[in-house]
PDB file of N, CA and C in Angstrom:
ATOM      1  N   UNK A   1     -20.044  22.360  52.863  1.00  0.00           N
ATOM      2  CA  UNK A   1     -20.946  23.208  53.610  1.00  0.00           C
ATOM      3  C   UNK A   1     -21.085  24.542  52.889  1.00  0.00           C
ATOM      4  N   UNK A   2     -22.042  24.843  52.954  1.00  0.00           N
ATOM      5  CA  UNK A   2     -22.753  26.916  52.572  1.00  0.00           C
ATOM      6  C   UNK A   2     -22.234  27.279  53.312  1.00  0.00           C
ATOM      7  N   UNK A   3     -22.518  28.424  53.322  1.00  0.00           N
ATOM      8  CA  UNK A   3     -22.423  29.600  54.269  1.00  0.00           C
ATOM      9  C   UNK A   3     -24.050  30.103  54.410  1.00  0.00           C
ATOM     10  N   UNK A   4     -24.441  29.928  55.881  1.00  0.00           N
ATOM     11  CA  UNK A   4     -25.998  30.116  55.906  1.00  0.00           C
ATOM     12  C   UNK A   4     -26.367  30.751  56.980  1.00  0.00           C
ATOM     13  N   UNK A   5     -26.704  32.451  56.647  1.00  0.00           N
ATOM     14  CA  UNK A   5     -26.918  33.282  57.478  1.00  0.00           C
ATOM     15  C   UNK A   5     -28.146  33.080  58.624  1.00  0.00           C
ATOM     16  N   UNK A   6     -27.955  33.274  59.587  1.00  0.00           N
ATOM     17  CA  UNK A   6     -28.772  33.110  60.709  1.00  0.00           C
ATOM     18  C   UNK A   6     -30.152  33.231  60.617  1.00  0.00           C
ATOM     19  N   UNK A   7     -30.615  34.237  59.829  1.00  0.00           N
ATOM     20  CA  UNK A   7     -31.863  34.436  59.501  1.00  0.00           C
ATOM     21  C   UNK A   7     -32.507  34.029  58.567  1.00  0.00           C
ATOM     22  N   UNK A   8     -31.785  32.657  57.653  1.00  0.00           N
ATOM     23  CA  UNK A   8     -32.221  31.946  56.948  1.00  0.00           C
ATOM     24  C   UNK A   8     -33.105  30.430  57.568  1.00  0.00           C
ATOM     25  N   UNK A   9     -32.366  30.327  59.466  1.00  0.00           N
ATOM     26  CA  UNK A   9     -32.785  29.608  60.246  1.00  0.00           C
ATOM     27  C   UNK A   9     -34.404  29.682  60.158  1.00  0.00           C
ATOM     28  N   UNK A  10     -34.875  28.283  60.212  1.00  0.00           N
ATOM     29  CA  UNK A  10     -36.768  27.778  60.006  1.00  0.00           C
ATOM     30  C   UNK A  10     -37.003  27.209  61.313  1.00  0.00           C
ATOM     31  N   UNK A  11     -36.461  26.500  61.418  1.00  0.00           N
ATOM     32  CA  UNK A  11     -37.432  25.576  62.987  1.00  0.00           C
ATOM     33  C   UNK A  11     -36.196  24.563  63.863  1.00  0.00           C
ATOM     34  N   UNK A  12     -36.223  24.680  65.006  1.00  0.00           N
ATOM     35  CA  UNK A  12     -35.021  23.717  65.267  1.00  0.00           C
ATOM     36  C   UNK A  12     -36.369  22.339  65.423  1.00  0.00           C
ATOM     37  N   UNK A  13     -35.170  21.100  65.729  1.00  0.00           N
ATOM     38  CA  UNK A  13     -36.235  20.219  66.383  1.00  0.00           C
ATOM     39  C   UNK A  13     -35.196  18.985  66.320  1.00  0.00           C
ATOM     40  N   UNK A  14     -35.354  17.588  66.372  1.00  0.00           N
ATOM     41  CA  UNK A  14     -34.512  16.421  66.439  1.00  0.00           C
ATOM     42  C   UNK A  14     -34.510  15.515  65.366  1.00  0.00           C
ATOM     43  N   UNK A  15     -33.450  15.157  64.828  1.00  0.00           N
ATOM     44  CA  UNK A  15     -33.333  14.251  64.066  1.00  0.00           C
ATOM     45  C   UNK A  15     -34.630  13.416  63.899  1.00  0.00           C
ATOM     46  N   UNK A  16     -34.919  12.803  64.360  1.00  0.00           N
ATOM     47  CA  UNK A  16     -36.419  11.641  64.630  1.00  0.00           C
ATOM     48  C   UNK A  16     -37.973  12.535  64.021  1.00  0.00           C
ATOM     49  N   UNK A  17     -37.576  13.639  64.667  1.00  0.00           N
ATOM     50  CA  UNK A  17     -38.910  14.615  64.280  1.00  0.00           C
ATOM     51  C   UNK A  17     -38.585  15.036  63.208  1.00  0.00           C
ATOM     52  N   UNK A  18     -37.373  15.260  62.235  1.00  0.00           N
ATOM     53  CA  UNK A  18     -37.711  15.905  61.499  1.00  0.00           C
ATOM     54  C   UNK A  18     -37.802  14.524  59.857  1.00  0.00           C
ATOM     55  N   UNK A  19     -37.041  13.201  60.605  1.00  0.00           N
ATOM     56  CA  UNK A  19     -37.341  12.019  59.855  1.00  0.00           C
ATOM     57  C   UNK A  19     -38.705  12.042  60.078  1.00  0.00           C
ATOM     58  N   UNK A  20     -39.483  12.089  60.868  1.00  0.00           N
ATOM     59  CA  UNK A  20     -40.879  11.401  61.082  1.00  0.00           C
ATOM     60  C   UNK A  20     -42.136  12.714  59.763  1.00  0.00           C
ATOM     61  N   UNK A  21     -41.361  14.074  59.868  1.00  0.00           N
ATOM     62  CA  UNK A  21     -41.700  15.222  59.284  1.00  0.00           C
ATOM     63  C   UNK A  21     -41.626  14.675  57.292  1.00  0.00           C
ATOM     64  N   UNK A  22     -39.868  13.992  57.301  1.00  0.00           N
ATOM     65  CA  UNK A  22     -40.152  14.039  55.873  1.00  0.00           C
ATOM     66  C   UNK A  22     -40.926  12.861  55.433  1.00  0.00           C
ATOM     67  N   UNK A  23     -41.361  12.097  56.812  1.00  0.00           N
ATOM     68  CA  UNK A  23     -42.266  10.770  55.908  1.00  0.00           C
ATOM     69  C   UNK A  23     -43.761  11.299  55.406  1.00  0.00           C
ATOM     70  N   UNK A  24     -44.121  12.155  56.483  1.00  0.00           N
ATOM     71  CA  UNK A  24     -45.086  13.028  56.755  1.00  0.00           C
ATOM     72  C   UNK A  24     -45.676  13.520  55.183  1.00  0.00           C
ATOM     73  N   UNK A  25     -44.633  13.778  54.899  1.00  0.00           N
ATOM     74  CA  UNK A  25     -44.205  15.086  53.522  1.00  0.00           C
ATOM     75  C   UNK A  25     -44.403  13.863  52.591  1.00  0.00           C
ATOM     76  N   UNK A  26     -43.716  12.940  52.502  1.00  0.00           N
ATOM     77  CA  UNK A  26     -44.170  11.972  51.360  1.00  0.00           C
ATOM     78  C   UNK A  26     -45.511  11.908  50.749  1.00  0.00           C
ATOM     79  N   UNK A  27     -46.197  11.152  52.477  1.00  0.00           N
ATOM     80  CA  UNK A  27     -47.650  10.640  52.502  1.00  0.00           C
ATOM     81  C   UNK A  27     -48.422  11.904  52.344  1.00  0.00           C
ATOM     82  N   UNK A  28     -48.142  12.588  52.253  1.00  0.00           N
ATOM     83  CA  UNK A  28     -49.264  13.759  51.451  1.00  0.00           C
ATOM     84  C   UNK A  28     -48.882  13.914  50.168  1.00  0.00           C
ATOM     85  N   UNK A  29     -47.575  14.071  49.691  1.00  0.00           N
ATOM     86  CA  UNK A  29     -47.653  14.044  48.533  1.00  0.00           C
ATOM     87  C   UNK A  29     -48.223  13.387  47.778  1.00  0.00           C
ATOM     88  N   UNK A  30     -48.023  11.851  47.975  1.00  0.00           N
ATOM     89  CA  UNK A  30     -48.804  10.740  47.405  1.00  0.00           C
ATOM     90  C   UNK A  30     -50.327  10.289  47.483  1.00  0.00           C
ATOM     91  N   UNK A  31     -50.684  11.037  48.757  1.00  0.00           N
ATOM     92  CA  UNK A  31     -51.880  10.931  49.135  1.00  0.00           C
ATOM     93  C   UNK A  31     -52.184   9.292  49.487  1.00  0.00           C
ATOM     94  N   UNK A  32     -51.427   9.151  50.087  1.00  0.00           N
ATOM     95  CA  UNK A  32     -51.156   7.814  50.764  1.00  0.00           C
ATOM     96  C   UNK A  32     -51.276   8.075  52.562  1.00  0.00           C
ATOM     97  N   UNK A  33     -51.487   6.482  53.203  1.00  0.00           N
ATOM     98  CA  UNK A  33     -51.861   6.905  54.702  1.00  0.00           C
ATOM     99  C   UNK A  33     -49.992   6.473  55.501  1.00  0.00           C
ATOM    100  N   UNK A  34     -50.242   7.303  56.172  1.00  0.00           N
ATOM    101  CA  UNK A  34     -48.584   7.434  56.719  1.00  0.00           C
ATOM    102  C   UNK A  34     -48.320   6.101  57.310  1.00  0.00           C
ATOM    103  N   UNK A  35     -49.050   5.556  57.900  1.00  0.00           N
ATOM    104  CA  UNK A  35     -48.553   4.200  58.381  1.00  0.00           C
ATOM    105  C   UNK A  35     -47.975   3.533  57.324  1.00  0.00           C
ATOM    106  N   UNK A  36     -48.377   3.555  56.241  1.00  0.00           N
ATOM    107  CA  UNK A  36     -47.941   2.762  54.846  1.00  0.00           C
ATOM    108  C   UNK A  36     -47.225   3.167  54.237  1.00  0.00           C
ATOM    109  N   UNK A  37     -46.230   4.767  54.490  1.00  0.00           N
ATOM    110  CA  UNK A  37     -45.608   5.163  54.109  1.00  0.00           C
ATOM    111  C   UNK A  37     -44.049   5.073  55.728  1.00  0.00           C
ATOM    112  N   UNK A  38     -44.513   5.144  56.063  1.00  0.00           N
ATOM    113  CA  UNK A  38     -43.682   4.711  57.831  1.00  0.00           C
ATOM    114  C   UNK A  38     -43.020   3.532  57.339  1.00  0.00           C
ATOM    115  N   UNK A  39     -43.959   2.012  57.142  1.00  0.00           N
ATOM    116  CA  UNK A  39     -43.468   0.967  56.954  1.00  0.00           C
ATOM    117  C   UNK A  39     -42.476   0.370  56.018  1.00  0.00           C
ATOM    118  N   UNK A  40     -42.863   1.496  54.935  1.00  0.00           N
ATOM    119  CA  UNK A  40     -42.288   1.089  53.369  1.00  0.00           C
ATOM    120  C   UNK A  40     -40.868   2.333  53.898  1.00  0.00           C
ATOM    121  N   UNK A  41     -40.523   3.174  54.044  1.00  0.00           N
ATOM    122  CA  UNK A  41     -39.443   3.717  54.136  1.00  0.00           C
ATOM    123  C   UNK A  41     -39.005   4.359  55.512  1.00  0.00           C
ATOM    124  N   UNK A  42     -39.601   4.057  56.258  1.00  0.00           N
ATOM    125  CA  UNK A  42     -38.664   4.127  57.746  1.00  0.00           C
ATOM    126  C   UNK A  42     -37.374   4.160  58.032  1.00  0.00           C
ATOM    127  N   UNK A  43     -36.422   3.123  56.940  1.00  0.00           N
ATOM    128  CA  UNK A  43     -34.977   3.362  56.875  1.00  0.00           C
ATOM    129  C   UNK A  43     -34.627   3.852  56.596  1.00  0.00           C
ATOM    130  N   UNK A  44     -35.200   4.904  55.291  1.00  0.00           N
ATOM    131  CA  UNK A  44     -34.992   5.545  54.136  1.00  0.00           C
ATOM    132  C   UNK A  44     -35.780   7.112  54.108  1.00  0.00           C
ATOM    133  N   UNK A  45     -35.992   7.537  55.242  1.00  0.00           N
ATOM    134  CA  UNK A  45     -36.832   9.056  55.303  1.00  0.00           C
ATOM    135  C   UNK A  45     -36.236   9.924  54.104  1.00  0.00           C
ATOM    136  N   UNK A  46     -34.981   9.945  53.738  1.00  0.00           N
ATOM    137  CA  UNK A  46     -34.328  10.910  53.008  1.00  0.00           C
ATOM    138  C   UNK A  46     -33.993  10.257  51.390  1.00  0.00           C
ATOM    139  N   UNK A  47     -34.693   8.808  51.336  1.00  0.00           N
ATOM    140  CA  UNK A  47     -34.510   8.485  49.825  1.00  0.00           C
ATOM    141  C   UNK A  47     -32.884   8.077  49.650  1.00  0.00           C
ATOM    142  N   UNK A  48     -32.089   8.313  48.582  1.00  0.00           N
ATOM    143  CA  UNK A  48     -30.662   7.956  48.476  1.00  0.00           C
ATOM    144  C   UNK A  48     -29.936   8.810  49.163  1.00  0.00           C
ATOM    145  N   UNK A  49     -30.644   9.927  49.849  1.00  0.00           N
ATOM    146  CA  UNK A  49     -29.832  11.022  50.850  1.00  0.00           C
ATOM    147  C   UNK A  49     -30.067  10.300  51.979  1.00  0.00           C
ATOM    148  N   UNK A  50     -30.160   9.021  52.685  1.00  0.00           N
ATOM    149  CA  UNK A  50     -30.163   8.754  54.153  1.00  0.00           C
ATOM    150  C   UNK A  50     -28.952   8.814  54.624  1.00  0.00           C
ATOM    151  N   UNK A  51     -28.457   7.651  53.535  1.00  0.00           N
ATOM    152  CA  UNK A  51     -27.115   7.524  54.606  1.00  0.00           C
ATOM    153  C   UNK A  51     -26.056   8.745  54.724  1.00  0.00           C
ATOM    154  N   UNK A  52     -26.044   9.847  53.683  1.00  0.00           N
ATOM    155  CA  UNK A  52     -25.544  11.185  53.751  1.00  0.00           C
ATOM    156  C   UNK A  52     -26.099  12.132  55.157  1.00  0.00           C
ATOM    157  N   UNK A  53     -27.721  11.791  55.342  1.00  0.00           N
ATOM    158  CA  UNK A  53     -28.227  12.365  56.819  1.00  0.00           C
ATOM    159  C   UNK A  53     -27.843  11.857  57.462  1.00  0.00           C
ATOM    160  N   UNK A  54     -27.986  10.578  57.979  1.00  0.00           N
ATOM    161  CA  UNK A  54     -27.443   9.687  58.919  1.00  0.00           C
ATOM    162  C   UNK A  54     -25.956  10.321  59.448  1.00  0.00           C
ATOM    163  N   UNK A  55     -24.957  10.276  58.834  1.00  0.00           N
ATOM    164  CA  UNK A  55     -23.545  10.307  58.852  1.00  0.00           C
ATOM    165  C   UNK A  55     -23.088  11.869  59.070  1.00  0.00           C
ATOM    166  N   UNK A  56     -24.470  13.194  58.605  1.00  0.00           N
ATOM    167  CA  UNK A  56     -24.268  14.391  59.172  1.00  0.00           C
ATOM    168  C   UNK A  56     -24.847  14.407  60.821  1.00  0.00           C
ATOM    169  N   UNK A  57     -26.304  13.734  60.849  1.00  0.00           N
ATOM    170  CA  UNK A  57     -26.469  14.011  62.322  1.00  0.00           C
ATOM    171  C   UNK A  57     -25.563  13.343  63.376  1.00  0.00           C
ATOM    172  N   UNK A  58     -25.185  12.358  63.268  1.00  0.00           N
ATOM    173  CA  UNK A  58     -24.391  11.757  63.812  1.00  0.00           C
ATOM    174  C   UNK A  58     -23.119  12.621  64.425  1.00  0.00           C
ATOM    175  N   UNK A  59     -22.191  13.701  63.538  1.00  0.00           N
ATOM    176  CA  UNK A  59     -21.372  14.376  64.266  1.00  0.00           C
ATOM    177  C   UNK A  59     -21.945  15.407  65.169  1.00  0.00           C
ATOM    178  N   UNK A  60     -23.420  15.211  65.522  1.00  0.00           N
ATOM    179  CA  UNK A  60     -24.051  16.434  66.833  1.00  0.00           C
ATOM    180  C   UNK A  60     -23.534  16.043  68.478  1.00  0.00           C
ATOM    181  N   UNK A  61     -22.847  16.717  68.472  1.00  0.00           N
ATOM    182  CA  UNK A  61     -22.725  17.372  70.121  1.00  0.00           C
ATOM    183  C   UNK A  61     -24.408  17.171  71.274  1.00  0.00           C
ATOM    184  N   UNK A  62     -23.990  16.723  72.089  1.00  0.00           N
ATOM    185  CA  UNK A  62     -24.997  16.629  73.081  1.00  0.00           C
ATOM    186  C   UNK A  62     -25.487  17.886  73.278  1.00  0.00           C
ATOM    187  N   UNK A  63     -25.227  19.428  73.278  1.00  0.00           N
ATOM    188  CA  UNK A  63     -25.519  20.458  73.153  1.00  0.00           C
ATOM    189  C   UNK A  63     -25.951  21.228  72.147  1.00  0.00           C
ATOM    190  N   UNK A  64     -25.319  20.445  70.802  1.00  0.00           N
ATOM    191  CA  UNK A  64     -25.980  21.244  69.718  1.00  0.00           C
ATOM    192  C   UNK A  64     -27.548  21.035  69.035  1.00  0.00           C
ATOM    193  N   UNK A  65     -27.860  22.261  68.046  1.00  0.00           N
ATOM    194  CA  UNK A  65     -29.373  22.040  67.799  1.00  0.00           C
ATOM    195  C   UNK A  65     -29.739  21.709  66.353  1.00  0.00           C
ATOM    196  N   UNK A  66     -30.189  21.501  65.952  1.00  0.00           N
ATOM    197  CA  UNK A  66     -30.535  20.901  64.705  1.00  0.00           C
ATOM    198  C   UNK A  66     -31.919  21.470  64.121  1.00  0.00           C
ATOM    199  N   UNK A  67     -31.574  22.709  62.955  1.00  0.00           N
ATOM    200  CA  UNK A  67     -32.803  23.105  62.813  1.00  0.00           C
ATOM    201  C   UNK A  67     -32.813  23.184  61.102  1.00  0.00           C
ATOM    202  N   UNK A  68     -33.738  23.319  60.542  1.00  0.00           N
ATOM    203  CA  UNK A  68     -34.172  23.887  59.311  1.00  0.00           C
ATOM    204  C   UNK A  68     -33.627  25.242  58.641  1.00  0.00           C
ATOM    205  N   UNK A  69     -33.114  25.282  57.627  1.00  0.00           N
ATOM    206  CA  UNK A  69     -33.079  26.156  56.621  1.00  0.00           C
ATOM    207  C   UNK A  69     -33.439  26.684  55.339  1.00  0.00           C
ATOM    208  N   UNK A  70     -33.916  27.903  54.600  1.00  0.00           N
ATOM    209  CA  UNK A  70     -34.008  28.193  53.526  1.00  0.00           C
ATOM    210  C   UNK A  70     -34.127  29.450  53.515  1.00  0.00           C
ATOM    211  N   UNK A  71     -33.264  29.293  52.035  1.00  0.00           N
ATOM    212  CA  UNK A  71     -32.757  30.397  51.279  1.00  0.00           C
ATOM    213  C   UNK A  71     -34.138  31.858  51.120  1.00  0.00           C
ATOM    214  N   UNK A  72     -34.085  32.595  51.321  1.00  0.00           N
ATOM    215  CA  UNK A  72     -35.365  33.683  50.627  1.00  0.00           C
ATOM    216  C   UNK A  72     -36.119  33.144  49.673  1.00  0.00           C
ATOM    217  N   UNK A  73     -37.449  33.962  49.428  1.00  0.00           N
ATOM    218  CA  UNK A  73     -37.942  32.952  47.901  1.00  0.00           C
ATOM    219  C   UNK A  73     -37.938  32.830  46.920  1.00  0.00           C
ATOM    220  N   UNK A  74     -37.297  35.090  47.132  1.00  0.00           N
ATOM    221  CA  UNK A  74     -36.352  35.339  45.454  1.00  0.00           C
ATOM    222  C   UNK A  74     -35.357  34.937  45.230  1.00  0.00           C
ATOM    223  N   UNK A  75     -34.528  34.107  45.688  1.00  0.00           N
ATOM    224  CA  UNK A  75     -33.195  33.271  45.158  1.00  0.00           C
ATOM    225  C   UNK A  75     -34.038  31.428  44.570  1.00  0.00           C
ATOM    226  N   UNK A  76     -35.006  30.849  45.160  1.00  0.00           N
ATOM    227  CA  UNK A  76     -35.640  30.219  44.841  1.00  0.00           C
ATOM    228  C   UNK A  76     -35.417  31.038  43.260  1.00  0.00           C
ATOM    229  N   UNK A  77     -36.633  31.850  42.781  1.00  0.00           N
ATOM    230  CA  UNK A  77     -36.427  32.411  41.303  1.00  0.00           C
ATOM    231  C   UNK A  77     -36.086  32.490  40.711  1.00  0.00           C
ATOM    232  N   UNK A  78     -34.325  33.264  41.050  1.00  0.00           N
ATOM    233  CA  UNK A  78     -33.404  33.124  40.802  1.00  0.00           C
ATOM    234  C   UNK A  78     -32.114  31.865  40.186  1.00  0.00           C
ATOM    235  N   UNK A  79     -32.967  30.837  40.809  1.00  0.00           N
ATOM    236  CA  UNK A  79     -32.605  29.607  40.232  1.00  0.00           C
ATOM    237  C   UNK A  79     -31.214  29.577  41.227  1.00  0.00           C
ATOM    238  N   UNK A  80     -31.423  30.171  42.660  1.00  0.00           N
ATOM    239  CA  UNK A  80     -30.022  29.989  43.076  1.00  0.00           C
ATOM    240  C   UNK A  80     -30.802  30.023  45.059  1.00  0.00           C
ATOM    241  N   UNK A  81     -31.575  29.284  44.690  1.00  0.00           N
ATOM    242  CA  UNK A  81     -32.380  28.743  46.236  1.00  0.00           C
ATOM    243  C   UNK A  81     -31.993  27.699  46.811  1.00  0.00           C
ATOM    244  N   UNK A  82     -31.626  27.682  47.859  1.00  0.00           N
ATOM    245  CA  UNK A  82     -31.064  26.248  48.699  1.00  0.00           C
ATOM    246  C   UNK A  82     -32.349  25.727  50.129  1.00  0.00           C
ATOM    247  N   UNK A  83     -32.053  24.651  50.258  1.00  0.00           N
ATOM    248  CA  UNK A  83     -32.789  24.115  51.810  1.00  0.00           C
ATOM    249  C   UNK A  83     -32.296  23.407  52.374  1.00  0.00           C
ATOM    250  N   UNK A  84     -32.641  22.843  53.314  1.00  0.00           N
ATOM    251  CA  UNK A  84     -32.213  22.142  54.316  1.00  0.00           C
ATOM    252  C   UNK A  84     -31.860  21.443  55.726  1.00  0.00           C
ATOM    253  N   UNK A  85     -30.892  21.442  56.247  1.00  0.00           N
ATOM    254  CA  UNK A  85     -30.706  21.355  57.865  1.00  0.00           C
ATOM    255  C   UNK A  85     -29.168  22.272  57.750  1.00  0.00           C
ATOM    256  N   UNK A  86     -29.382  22.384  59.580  1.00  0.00           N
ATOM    257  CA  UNK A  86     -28.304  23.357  59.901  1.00  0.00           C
ATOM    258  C   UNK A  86     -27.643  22.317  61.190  1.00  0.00           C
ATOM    259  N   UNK A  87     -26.638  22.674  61.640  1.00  0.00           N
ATOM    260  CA  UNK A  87     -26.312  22.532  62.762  1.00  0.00           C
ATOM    261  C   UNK A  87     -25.704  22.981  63.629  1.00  0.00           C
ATOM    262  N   UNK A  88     -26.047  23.957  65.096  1.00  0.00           N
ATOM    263  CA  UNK A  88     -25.912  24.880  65.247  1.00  0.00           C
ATOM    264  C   UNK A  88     -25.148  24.615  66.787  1.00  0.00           C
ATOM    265  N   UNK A  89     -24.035  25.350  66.833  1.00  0.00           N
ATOM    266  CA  UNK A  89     -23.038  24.807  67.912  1.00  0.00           C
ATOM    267  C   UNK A  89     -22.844  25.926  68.678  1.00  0.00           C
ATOM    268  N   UNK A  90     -23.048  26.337  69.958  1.00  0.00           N
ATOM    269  CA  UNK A  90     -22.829  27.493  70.871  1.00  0.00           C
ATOM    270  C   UNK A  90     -23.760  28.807  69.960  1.00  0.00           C
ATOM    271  N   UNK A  91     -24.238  29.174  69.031  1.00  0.00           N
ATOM    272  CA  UNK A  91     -25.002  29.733  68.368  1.00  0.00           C
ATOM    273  C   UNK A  91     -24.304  30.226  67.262  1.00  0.00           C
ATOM    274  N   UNK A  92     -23.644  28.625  66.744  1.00  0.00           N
ATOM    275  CA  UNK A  92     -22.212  29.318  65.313  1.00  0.00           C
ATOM    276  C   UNK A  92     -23.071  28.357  64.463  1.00  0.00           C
ATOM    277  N   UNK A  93     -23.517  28.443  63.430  1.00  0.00           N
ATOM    278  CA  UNK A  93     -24.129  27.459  62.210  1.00  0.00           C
ATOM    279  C   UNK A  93     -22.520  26.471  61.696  1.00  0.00           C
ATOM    280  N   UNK A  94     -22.207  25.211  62.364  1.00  0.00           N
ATOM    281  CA  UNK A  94     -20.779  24.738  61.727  1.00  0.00           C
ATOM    282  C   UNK A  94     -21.171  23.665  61.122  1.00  0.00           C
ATOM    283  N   UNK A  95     -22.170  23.054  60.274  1.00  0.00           N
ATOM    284  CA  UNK A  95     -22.415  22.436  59.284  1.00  0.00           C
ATOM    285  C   UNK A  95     -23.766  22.193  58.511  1.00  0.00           C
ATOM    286  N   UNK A  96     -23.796  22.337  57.286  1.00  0.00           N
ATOM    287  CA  UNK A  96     -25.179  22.017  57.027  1.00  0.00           C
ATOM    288  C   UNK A  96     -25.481  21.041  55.636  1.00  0.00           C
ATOM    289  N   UNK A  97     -26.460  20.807  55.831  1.00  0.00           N
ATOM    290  CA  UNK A  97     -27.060  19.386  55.021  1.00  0.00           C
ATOM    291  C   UNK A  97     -28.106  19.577  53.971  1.00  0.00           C
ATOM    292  N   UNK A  98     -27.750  19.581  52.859  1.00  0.00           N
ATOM    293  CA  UNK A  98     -28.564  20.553  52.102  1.00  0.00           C
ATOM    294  C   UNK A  98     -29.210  19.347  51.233  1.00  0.00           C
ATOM    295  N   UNK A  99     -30.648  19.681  50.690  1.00  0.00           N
ATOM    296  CA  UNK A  99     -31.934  18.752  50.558  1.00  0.00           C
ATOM    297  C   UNK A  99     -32.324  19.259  49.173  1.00  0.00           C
ATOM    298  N   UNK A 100     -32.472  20.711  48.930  1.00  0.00           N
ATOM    299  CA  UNK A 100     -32.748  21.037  47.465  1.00  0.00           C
ATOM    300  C   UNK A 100     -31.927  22.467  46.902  1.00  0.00           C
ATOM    301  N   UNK A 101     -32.173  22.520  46.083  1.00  0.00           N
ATOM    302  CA  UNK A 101     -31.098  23.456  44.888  1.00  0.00           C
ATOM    303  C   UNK A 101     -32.016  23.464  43.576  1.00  0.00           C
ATOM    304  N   UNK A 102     -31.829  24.939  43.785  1.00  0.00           N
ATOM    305  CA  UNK A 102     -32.620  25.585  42.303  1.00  0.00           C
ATOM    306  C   UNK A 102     -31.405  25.742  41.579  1.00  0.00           C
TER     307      UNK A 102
END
């Protein structure tokens, strides 16, 4: 885990939404229609990072929230930019799941 200051927090939302978000993110990239991108990786929203997501959301608390993170955009630059998910327990960030690295 980082250490990932509060105000690096982006969007909360649910596991499902934010799988359904990175298929989303594919099918535009590719410029492909999402149903055809749904079908072909539905198991696989996160590529060889699923089963690493899978096995982080999984330790969430019925109370905790699950939101988005990233680094500023001058550390992006910097070549020292992170992203990701958070997971946020009584309003303490106690694990996070990180997606890219400059």
């Amino acid at each position: 885990m980082i250490d990932i200051p509060h105000q690096w927090l982006r969007q909360s939302g649910t596991p499902e939404e934010f799988e359904l978000s990175e298929l989303q993110r594919k099918a535009s990239a590719f410029n492909l229609p999402l149903e055809k991108v749904i079908e072909k990786f539905r198991d696989r929203p996160f590529g060889e990072l699923t089963a690493a997501w899978r096995s982080f959301v999984q330790q969430m608390g019925s109370s905790d929230e699950l939101w988005t993170f990233r680094s500023p955009d001058g550390t992006f630059a910097q070549k020292c930019g992170c992203a990701g998910f958070a997971i946020v327990r009584g309003g303490v960030i106690c694990d996070s799941f990180v997606t890219l690295r400059t």
